[in-house]
Protein backbone atom coordinates (compact mmCIF):
# COMPACT_ATOMS: atom_id res chain seq x y z
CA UNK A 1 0.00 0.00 0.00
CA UNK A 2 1.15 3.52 -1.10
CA UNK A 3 1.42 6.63 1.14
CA UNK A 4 -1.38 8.07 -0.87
CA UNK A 5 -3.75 4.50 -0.22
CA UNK A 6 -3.16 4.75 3.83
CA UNK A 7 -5.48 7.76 5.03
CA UNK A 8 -6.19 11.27 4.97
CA UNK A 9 -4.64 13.63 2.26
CA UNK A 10 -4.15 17.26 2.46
CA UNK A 11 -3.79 19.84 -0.24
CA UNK A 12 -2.43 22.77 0.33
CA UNK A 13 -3.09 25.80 -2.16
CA UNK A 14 -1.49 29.53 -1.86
CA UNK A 15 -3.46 31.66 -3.84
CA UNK A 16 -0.96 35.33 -5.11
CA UNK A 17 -3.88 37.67 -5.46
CA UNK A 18 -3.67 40.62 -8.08
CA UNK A 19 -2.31 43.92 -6.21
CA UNK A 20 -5.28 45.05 -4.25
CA UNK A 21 -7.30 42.18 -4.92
CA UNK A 22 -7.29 40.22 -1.93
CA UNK A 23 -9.89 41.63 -0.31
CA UNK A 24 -11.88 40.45 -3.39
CA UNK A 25 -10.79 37.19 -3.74
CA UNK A 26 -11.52 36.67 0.18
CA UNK A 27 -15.00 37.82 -0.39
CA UNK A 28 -15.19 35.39 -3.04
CA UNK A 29 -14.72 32.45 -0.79
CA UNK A 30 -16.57 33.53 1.52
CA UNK A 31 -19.33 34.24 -0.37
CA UNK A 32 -19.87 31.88 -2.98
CA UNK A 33 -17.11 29.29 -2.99
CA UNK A 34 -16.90 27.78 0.19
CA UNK A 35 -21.08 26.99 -0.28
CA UNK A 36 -20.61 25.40 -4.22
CA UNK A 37 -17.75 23.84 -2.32
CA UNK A 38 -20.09 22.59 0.28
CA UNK A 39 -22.63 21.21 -2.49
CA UNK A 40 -19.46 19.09 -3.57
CA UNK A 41 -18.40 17.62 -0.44
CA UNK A 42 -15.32 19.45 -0.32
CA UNK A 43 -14.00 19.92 3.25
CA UNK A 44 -11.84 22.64 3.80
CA UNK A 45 -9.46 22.83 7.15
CA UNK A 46 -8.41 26.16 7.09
CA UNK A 47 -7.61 29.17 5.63
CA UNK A 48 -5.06 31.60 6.45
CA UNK A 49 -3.50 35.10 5.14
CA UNK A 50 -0.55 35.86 5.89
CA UNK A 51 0.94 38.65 8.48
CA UNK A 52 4.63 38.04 8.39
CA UNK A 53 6.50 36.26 5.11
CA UNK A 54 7.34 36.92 1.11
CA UNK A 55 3.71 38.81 0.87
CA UNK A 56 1.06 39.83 2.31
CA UNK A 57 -1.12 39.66 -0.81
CA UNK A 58 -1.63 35.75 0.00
CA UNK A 59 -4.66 33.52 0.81
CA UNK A 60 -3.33 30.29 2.14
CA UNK A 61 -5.55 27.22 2.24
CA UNK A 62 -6.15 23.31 2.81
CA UNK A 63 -8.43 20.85 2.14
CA UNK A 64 -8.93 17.34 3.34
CA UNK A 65 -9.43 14.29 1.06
CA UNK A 66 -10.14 10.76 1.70
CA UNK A 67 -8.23 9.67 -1.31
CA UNK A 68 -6.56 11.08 -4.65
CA UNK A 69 -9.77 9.46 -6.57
CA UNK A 70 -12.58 11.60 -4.13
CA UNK A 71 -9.95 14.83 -4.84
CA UNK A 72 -10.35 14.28 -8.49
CA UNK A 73 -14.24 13.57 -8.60
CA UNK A 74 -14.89 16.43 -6.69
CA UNK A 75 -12.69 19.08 -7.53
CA UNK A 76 -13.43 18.52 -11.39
CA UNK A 77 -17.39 18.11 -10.39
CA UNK A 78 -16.59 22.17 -8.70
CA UNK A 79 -14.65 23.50 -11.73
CA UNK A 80 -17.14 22.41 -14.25
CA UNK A 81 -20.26 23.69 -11.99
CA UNK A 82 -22.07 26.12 -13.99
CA UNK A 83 -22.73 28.24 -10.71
CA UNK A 84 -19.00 28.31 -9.78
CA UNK A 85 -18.17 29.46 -13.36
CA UNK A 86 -20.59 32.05 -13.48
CA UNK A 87 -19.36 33.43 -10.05
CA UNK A 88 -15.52 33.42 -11.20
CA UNK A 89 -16.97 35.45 -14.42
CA UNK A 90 -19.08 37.46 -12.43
CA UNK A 91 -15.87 38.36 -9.16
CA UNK A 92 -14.04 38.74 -12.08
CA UNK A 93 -15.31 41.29 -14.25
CA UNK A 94 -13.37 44.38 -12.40
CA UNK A 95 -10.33 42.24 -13.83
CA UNK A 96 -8.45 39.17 -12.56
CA UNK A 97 -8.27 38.44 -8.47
CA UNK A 98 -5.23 35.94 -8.68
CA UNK A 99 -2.10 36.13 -10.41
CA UNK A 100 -1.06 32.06 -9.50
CA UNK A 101 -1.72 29.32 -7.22
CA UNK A 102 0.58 26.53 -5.78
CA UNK A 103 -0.91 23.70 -4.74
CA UNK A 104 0.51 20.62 -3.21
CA UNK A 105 -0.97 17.22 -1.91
CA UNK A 106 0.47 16.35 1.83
CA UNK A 107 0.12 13.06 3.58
CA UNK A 108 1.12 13.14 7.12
CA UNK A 109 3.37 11.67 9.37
CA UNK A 110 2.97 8.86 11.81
CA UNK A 111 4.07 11.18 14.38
CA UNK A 112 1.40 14.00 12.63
CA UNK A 113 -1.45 15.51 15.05
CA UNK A 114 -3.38 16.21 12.23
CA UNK A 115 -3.76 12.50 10.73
């Protein structure tokens, strides 16, 4: 059995918002996403901006998955949601809220609190 077959799997995502766009992009997720996300069964555990590091224009995120097959059913099921698109069209239309996003899957550690 893989790493990625044992248990939980966290992705982590750092969104670099536009200059002067954060505030945008957080209303975004608080408005609209986090519910489509909801309708999806996507389970976030936390969110974060950050106070001291490279930039302060940063939304920080993760999300909890069972498995790498429930991350791809239901993140593709959220991208290709015709409400989600037309709010990202809609937030958008004052110009672009994020110039990129890393994202990384994390299993943890035996040792991990977070398991």
């Amino acid at each position: 059995m893989t790493q990625l077959e044992k248990g939980m799997i966290y992705e982590l995502r750092i969104y670099h918002a536009m200059p002067g766009r954060l505030p945008a992009l957080l209303a975004r997720f608080q408005n609209h996403t986090l519910r489509i996300w909801e309708k999806h069964g996507i389970r976030q555990a936390g969110f974060w901006t950050t106070l001291i590091g490279s930039s302060n224009q940063q939304l920080t995120y993760m999300l909890a998955w069972d498995s790498m097959a429930e991350r791809e059913k239901r993140w593709s099921a959220f991208l290709a949601d015709p409400e989600w698109i037309a709010v990202s069209t809609e937030t958008e239309k004052d110009g672009q809220l994020v110039q990129n996003i890393s994202s990384e899957l994390l299993a943890p550690t035996a040792f991990s609190s977070v398991k």
